[in-house]
Protein backbone atom coordinates (compact mmCIF):
# COMPACT_ATOMS: atom_id res chain seq x y z
CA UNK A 1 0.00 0.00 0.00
CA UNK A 2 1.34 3.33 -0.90
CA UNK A 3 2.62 5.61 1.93
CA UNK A 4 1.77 8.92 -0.35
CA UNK A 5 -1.46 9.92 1.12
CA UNK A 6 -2.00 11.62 -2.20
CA UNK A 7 -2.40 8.58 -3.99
CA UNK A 8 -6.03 8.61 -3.13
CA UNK A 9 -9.11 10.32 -1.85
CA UNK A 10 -9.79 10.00 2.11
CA UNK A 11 -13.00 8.38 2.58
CA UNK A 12 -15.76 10.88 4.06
CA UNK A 13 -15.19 9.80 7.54
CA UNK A 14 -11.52 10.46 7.62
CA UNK A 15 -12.20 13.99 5.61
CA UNK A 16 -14.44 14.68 8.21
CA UNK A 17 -12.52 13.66 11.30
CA UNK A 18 -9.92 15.38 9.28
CA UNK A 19 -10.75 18.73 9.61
CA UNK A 20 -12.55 18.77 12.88
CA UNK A 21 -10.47 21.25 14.91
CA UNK A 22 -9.58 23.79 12.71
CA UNK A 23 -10.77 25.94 9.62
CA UNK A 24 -9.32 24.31 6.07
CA UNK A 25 -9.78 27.21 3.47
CA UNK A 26 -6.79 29.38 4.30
CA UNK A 27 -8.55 32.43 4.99
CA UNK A 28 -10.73 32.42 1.71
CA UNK A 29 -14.51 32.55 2.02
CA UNK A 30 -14.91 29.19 0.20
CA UNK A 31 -13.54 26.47 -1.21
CA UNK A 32 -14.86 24.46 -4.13
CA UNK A 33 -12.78 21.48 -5.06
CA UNK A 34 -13.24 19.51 -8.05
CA UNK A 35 -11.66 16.33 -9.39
CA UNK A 36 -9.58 17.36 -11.94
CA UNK A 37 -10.77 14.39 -13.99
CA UNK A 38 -14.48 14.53 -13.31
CA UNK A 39 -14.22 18.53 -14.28
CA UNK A 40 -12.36 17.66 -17.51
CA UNK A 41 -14.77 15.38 -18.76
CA UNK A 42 -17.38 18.18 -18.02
CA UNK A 43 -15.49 21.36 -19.42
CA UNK A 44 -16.06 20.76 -22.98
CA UNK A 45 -19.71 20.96 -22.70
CA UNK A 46 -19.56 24.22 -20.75
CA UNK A 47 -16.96 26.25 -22.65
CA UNK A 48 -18.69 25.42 -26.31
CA UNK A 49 -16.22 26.64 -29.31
CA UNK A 50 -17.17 28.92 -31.56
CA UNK A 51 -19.88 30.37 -29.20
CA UNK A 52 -17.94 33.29 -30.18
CA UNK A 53 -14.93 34.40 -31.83
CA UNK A 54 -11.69 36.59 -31.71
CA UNK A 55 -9.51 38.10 -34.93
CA UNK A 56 -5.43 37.72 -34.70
CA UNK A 57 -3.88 39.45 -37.16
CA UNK A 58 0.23 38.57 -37.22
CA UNK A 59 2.97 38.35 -39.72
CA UNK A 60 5.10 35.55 -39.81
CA UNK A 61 9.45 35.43 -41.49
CA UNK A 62 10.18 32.11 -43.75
CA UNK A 63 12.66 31.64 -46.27
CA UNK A 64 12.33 30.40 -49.90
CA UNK A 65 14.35 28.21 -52.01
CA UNK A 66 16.65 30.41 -52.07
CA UNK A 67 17.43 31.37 -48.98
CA UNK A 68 15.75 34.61 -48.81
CA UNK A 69 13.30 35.69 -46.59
CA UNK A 70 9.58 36.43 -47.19
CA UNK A 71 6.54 37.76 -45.22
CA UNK A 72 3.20 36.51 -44.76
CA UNK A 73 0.22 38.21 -43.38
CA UNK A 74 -2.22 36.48 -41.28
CA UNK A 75 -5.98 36.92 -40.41
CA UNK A 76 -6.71 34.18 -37.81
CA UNK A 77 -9.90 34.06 -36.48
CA UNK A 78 -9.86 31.88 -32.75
CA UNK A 79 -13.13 30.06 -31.93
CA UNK A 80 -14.04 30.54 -27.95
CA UNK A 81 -11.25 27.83 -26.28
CA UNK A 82 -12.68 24.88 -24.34
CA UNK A 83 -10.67 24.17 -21.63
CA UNK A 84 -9.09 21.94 -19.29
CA UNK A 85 -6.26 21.38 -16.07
CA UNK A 86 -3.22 19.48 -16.17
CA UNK A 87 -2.10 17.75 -12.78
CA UNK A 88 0.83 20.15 -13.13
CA UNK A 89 -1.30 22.96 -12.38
CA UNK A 90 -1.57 25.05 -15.84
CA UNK A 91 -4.43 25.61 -18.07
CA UNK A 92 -4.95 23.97 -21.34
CA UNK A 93 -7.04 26.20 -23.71
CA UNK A 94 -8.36 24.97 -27.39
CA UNK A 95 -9.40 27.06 -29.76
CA UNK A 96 -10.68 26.56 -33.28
CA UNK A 97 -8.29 28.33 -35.74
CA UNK A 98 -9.87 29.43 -39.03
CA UNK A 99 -8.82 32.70 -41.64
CA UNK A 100 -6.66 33.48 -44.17
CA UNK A 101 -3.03 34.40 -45.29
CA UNK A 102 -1.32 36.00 -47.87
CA UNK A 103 2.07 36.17 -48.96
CA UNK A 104 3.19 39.77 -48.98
CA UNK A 105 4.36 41.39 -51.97
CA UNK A 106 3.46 40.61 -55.67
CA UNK A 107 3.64 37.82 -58.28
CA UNK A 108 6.96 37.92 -59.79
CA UNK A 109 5.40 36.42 -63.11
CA UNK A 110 1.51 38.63 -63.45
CA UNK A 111 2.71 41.76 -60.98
CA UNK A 112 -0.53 41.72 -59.14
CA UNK A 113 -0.71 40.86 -55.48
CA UNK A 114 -0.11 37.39 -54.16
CA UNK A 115 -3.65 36.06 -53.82
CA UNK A 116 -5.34 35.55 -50.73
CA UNK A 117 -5.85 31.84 -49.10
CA UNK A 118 -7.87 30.76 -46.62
CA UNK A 119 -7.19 28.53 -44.30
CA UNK A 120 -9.20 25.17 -44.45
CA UNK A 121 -12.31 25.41 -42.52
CA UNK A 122 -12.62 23.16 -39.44
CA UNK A 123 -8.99 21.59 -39.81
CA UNK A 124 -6.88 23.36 -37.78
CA UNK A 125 -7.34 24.39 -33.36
CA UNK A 126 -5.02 26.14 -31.79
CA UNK A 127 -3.84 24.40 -28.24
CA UNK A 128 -2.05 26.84 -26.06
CA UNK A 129 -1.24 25.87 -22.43
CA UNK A 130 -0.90 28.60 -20.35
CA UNK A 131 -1.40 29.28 -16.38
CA UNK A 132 -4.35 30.44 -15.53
CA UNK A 133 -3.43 33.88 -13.05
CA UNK A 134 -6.97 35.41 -12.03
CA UNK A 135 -10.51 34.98 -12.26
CA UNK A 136 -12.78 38.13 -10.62
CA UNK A 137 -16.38 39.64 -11.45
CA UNK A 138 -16.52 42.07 -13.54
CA UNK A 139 -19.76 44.47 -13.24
CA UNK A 140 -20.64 45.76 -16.45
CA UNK A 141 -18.59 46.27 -19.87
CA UNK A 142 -15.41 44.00 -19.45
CA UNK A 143 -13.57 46.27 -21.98
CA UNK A 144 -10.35 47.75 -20.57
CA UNK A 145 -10.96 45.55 -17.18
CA UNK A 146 -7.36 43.46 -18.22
CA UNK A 147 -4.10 44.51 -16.61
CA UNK A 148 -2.54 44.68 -19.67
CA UNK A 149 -1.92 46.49 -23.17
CA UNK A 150 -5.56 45.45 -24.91
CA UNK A 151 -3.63 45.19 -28.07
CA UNK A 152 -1.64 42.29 -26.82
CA UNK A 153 -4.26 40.16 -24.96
CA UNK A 154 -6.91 37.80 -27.15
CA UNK A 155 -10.32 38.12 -25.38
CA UNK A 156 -13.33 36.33 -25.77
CA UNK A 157 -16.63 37.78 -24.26
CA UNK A 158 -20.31 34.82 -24.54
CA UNK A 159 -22.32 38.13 -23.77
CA UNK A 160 -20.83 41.82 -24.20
CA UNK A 161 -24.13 43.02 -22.85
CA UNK A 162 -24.12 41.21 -19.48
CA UNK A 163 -24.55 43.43 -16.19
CA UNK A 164 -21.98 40.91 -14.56
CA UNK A 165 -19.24 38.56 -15.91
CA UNK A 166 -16.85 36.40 -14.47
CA UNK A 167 -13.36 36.87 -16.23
CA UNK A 168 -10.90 34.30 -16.39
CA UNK A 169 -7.50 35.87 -17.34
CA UNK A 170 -4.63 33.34 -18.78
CA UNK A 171 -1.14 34.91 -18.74
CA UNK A 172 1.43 34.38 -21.86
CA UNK A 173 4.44 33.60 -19.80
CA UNK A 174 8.27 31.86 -20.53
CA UNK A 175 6.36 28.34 -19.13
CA UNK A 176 3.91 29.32 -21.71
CA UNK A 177 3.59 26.43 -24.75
CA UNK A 178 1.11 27.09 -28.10
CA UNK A 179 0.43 24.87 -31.23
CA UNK A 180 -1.18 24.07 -34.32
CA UNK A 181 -2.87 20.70 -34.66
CA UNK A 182 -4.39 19.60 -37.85
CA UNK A 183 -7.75 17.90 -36.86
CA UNK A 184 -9.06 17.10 -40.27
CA UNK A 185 -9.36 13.76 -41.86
CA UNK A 186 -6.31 12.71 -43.93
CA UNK A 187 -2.95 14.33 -44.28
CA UNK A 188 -3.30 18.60 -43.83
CA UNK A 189 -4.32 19.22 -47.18
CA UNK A 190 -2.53 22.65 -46.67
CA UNK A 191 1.21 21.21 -47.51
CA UNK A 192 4.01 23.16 -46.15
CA UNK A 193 3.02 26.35 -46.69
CA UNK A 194 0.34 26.28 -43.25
CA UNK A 195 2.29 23.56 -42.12
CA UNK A 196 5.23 25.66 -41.54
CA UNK A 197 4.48 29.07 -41.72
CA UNK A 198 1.36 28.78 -39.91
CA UNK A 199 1.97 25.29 -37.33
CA UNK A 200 5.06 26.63 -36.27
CA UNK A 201 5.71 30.29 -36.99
CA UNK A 202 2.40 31.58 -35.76
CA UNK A 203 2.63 29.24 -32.48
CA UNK A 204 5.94 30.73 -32.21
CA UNK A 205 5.01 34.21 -32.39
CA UNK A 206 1.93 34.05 -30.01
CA UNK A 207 4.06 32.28 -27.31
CA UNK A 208 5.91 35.15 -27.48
CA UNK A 209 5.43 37.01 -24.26
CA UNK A 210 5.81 40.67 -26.24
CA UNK A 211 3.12 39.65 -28.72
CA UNK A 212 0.86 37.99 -26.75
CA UNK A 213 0.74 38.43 -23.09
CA UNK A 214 -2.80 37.31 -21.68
CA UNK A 215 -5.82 35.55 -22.85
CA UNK A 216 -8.93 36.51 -21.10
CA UNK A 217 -12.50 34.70 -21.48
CA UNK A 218 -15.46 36.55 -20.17
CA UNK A 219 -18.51 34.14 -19.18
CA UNK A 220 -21.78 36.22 -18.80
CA UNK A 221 -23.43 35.30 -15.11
CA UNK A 222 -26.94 34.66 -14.88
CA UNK A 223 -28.84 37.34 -12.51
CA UNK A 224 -30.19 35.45 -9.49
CA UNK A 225 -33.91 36.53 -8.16
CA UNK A 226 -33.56 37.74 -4.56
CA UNK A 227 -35.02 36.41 -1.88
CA UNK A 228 -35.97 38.38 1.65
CA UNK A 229 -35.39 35.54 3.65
CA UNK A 230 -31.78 34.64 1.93
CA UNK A 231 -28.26 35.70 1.95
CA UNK A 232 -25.94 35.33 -0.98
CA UNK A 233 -22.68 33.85 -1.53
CA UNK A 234 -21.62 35.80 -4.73
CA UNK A 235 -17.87 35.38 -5.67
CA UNK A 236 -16.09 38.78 -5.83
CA UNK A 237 -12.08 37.70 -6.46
CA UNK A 238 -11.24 33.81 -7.13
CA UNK A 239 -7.91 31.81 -6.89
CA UNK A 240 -6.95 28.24 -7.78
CA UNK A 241 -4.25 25.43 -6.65
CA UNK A 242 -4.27 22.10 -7.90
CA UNK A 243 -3.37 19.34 -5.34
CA UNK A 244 -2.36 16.04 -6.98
CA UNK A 245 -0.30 12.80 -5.92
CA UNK A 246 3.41 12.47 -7.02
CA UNK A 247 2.45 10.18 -10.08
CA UNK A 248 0.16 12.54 -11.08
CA UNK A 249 -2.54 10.01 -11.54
CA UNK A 250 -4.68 11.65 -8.62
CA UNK A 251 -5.18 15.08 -8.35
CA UNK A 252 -8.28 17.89 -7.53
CA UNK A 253 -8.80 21.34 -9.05
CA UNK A 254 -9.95 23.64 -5.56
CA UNK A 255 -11.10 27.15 -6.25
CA UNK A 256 -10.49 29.70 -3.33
CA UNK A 257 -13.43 32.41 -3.54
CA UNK A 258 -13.24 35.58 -1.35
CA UNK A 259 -17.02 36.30 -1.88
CA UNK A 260 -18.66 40.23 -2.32
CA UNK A 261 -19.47 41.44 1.06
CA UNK A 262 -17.09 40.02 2.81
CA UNK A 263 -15.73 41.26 6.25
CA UNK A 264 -12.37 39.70 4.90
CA UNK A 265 -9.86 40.27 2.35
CA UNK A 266 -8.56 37.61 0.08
CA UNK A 267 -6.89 34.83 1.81
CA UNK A 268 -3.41 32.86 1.39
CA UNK A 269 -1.69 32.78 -1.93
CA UNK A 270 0.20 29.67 -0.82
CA UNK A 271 -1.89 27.11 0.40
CA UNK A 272 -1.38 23.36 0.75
CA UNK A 273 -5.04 21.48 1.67
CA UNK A 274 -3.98 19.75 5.26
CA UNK A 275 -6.17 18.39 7.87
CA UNK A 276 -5.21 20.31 10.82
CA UNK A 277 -5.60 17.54 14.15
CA UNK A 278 -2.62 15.64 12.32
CA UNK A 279 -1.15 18.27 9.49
CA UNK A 280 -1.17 15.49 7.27
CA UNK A 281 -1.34 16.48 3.43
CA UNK A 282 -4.81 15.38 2.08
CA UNK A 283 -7.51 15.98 -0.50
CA UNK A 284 -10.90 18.03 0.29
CA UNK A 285 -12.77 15.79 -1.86
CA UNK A 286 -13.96 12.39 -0.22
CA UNK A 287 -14.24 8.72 -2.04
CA UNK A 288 -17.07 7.40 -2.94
CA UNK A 289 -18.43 10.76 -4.17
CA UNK A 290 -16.93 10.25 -7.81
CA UNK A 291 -14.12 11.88 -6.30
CA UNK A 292 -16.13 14.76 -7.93
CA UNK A 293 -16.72 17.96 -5.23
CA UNK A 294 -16.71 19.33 -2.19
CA UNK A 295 -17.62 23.15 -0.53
CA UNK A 296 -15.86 24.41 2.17
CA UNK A 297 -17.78 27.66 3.68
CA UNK A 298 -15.20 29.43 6.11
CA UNK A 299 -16.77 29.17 10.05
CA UNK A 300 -16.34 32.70 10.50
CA UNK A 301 -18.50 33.63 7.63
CA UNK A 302 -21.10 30.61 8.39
CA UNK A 303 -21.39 32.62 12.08
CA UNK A 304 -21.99 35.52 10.87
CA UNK A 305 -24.33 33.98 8.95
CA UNK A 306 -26.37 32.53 11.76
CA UNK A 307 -25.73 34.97 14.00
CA UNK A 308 -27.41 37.65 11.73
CA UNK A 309 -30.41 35.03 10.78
CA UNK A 310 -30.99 34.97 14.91
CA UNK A 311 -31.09 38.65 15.57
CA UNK A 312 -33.43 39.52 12.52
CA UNK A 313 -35.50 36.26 13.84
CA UNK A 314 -35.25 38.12 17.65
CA UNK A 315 -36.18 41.55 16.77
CA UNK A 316 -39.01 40.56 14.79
CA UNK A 317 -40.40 39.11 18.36
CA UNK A 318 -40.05 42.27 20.02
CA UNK A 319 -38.02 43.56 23.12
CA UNK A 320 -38.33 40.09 25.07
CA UNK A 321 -34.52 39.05 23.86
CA UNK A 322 -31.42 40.65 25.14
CA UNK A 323 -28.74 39.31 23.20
CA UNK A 324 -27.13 36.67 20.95
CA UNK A 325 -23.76 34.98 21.75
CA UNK A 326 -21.83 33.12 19.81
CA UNK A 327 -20.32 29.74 21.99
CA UNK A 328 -16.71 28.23 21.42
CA UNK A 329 -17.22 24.74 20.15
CA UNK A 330 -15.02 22.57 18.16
CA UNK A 331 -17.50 20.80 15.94
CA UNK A 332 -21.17 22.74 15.11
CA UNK A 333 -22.30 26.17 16.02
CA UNK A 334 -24.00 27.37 19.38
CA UNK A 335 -25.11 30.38 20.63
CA UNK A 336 -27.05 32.07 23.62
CA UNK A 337 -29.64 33.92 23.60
CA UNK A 338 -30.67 35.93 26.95
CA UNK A 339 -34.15 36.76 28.09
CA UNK A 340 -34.47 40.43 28.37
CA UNK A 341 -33.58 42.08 32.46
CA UNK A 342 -36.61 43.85 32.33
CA UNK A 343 -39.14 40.82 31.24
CA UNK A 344 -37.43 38.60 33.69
CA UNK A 345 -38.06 41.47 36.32
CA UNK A 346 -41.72 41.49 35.34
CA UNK A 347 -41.91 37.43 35.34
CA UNK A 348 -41.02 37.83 39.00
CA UNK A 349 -43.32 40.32 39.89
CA UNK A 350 -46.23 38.39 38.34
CA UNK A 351 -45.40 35.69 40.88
CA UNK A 352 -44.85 37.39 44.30
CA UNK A 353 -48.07 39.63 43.28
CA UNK A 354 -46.26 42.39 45.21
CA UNK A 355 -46.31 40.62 48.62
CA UNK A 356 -43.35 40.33 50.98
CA UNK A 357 -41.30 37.10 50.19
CA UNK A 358 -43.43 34.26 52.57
CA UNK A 359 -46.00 31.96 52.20
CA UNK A 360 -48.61 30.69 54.76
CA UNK A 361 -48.03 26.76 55.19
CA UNK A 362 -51.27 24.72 56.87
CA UNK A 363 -50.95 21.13 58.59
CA UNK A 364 -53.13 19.25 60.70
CA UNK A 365 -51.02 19.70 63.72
CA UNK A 366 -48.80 23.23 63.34
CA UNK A 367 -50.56 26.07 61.50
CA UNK A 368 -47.84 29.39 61.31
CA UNK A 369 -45.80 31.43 58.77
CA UNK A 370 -42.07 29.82 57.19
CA UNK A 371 -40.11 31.57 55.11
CA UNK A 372 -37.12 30.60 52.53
CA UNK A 373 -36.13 30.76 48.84
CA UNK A 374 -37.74 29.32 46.15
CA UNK A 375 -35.56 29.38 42.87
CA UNK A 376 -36.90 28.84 39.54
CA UNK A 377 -35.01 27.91 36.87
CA UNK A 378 -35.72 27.88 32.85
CA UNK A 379 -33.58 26.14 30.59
CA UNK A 380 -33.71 25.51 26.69
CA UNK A 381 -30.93 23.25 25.09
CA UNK A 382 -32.56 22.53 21.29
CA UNK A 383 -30.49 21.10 17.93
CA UNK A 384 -31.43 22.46 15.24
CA UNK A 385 -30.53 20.85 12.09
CA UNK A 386 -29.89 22.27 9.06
CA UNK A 387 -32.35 21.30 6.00
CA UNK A 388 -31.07 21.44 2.05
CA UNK A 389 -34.32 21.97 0.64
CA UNK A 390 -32.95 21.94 -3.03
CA UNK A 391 -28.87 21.96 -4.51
CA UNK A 392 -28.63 25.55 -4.10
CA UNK A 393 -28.67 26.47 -0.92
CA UNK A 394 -28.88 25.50 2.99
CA UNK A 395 -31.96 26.26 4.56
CA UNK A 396 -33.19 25.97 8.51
CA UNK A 397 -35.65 26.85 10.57
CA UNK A 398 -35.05 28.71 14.13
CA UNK A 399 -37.86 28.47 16.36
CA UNK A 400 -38.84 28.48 19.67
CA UNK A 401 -42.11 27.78 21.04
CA UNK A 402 -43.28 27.22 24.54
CA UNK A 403 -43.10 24.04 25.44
CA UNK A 404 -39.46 24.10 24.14
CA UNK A 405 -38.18 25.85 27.48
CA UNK A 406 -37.92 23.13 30.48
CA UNK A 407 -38.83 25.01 34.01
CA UNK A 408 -37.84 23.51 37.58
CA UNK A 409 -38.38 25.18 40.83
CA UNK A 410 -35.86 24.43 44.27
CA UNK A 411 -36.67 25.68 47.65
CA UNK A 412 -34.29 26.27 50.35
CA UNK A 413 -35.33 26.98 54.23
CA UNK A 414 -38.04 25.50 56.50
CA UNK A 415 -37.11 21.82 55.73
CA UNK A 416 -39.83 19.56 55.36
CA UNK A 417 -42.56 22.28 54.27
CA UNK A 418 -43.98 22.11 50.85
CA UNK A 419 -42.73 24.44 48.38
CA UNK A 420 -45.81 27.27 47.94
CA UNK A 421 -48.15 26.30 45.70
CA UNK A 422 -49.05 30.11 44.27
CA UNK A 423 -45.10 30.60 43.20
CA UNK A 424 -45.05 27.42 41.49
CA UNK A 425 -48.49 27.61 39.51
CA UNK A 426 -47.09 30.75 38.54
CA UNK A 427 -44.08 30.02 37.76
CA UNK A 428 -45.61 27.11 35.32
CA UNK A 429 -47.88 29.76 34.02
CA UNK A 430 -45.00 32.20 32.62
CA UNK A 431 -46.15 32.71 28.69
CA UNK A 432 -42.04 32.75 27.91
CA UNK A 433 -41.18 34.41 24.40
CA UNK A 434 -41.50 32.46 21.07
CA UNK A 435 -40.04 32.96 17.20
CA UNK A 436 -39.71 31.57 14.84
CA UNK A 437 -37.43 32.41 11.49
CA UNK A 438 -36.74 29.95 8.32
CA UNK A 439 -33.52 31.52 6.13
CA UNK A 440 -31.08 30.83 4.07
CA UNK A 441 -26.99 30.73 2.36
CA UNK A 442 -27.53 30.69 -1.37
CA UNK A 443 -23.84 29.02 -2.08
CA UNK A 444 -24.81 28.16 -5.58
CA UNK A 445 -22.98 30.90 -7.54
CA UNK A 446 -19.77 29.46 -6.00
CA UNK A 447 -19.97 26.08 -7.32
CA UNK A 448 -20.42 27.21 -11.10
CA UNK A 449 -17.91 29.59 -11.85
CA UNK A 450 -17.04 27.67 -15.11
CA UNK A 451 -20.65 27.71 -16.49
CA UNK A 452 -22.47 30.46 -14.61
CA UNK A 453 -26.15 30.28 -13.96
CA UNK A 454 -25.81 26.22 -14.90
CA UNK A 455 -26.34 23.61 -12.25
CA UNK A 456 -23.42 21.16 -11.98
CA UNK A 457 -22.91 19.82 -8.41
CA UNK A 458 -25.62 17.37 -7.02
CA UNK A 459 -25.21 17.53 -3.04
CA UNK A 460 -25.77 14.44 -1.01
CA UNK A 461 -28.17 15.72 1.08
CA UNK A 462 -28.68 12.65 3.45
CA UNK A 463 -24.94 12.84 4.21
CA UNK A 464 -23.39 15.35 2.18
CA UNK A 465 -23.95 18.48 4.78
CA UNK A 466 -21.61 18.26 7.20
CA UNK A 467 -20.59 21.01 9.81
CA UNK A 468 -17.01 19.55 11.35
CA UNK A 469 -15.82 22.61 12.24
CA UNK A 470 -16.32 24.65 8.74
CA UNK A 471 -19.25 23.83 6.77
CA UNK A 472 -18.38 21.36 4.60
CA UNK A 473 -20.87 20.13 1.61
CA UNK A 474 -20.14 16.91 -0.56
CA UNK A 475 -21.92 15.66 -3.48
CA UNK A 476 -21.48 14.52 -7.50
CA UNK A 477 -20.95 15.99 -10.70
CA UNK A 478 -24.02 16.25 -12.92
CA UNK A 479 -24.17 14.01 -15.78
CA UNK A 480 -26.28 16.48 -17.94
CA UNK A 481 -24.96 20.08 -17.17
CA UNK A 482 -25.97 22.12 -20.06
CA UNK A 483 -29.05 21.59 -19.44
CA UNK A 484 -29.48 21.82 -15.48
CA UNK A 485 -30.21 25.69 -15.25
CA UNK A 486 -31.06 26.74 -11.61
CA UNK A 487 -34.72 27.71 -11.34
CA UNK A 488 -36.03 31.02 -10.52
CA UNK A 489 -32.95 32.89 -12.31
């Protein structure tokens, strides 16, 4: 058995003993980690080529029979790429390469201009494999949103028109590699005139960092429909790290998302996916889930979270809380809420009716006044769970009713007298405050930053939501994503 434990996927109980104690997404608001496998078999069907297009116009130095040079003029147009990860953590973009090119100068023999050639329709893509630096929203037109000189950097935009966009940005660096692959049936009917000006010189002058320095895609995002009674996870700034075994026959794709409204800025640039109780290098992804997903939501934001959903649910029932605490727990959340001074102060005036503290005790044999304590004492200890009511967000209900709060009574003095009988009917009697409030985290822009507005996690919601210390979701990839658009938006 191998001693790498990135050979192979913890199983869910490990991953979730795991990262028990401490928080796992290195300061990011959350985590989405992928199989790099399971999202490679998926990515062609979500970045579609050709859905639109990009012009490339470049001139490309060969030499002719005799040893002189000669210039040819290019007008490549790049179908949208379709992409996918290698285990060595770059990008690999493909892009449909169609056009024409023409020799410069003129015909030695007629003296008109060399003629103009296209390039064979559907024969040729363009592979370039590039890192992939930064992916961010973008509100509004994504023109003049890249870091760099527009002239050098190709860009591809699925909806100019879009109020919101999520820009991935590829950078042309020296690790940078680009070709030409003939994809047509038989030999390239082009001969060497594509074969080597265009497969080699034109790969050769758009690896080149001065020509070429970024390729950016632009996916439009699909508006969501609020909700009163929800809170959004929308992803502001993104990062990625790929995490894979030594043979690089294992590996996962996790996306760090600092997400808009954040109380926190972006988190680590160097991370390494540990489970904290042991530091042991792991995967966040669990077997037995096609190796396919899992969401990490940072604790502090998931407090936040609740803690805002129980003071809306609080004030809404009026003056009778005084505040909400968060507990410190290793595994869950908990929090205490306090009954208001001044309700509890009226509680205990409703018992003693105003009368000194004494009651009137009467026997068969001794008839006479005693006097002592009598301490009542309310309690409430309730689990609420929390309920996925569909793959897009978690939902729960917080609610307290009456018969949720557990009252005992202990007296103290006059042993062997019964405790008063008017305090304790009413104490029972106390009509103790109630809420309830149902809410929820909409995490389901964060899992679909590759095909926004699509559907392409399933969560296992019998055992897929987990709350170790952060809250950690598991599920599958969707065998039919194009067509698994989220409801409602």
């Amino acid at each position: 058995m191998s001693s790498d434990p990135l050979d192979h996927y913890p199983t869910i109980d490990d991953l979730v003993d795991g990262v028990r104690t401490g928080s796992t997404t290195d300061l990011w608001d959350v985590v989405v980690s992928i199989s790099v496998e399971k999202l490679n078999g998926i990515l062609h069907t979500l970045w579609i080529t050709d859905s639109t297009t990009t012009n490339v116009k470049v001139t490309t130095t060969s030499l002719d029979q005799f040893e002189q040079p000669f210039y040819i003029d290019w007008d490549v147009k790049l179908g949208s790429p379709s992409l996918s990860f290698t285990l060595d953590g770059k990008s690999s973009l493909t892009m449909s390469l169609s056009g024409t090119h023409q020799v410069q100068g003129k015909n030695p023999n007629t003296g008109e201009e060399m003629p103009i050639i296209p390039i064979p329709e559907n024969s040729y893509v363009l592979v370039a494999t590039v890192p992939l630096v930064a992916v961010k929203a973008v509100e509004g037109d994504t023109a003049g949103t890249d870091p760099t000189n527009s002239d050098q950097v190709i860009s591809f935009d699925d909806n100019p028109d879009a109020k919101l966009h999520v820009v991935f940005q590829f950078n042309n660096e020296g690790s940078s590699q680009y070709r030409i692959d003939y994809t047509g049936s038989g030999d390239d009917p082009s001969g060497d005139q594509i074969s080597i000006g265009l497969r080699e010189k034109l790969a050769d002058w758009m690896m080149d960092p001065k020509n070429i320095n970024a390729i950016t895609y632009s996916l439009a995002v699909v508006e969501q429909t609020p909700s009163v009674d929800t809170q959004y996870l929308t992803p502001e700034s993104m990062s990625f790290s790929i995490y894979a075994s030594s043979t690089k026959t294992v590996g996962c794709l996790s996306v760090y998302i600092k997400t808009k409204d954040s109380d926190y800025p972006v988190g680590n640039q160097q991370r390494a996916f540990h489970f904290p109780k042991t530091n042991q290098n792991s995967y966040p992804i669990p077997d037995g889930y096609d190796a396919s997903i899992s969401i990490i939501i940072r604790r502090n934001n998931f407090s936040k979270f609740l803690n805002t959903a129980i003071h809306n649910t609080r004030e809404s029932s009026g003056k009778e809380f005084e505040y909400v605490n968060e507990n410190d727990t290793q595994t869950g959340f908990s929090f205490t809420i306090a009954l208001n001074d001044d309700l509890v102060a009226f509680m205990k005036q409703q018992i003693l009716g105003g009368s000194p503290q004494q009651s009137r005790g009467t026997h068969t044999d001794v008839t006479g006044q005693h006097f002592g304590d009598v301490f009542c004492k309310i309690v409430v200890d309730k689990t609420i769970p929390l309920m996925q009511t569909d793959q897009t967000e978690i939902r729960a209900n917080i609610s307290m009713s009456n018969g949720d709060y557990r009252k005992t009574t202990r007296k103290e003095g006059d042993e062997g007298w019964p405790e008063p009988g008017q305090v304790i009917g009413a104490f029972n009697s106390w009509e103790l405050p109630t809420f309830s409030g149902d809410f929820g985290l909409d995490f389901f822009a964060t899992t679909n930053i590759f095909a926004p507005g699509k559907q392409i996690i399933d969560i296992d919601t019998k055992r897929g939501v987990l709350t170790p210390y952060d809250v950690l979701l598991v599920g599958h990839i969707k065998d039919d994503v194009r067509s698994a658009v989220k409801a409602g938006v």
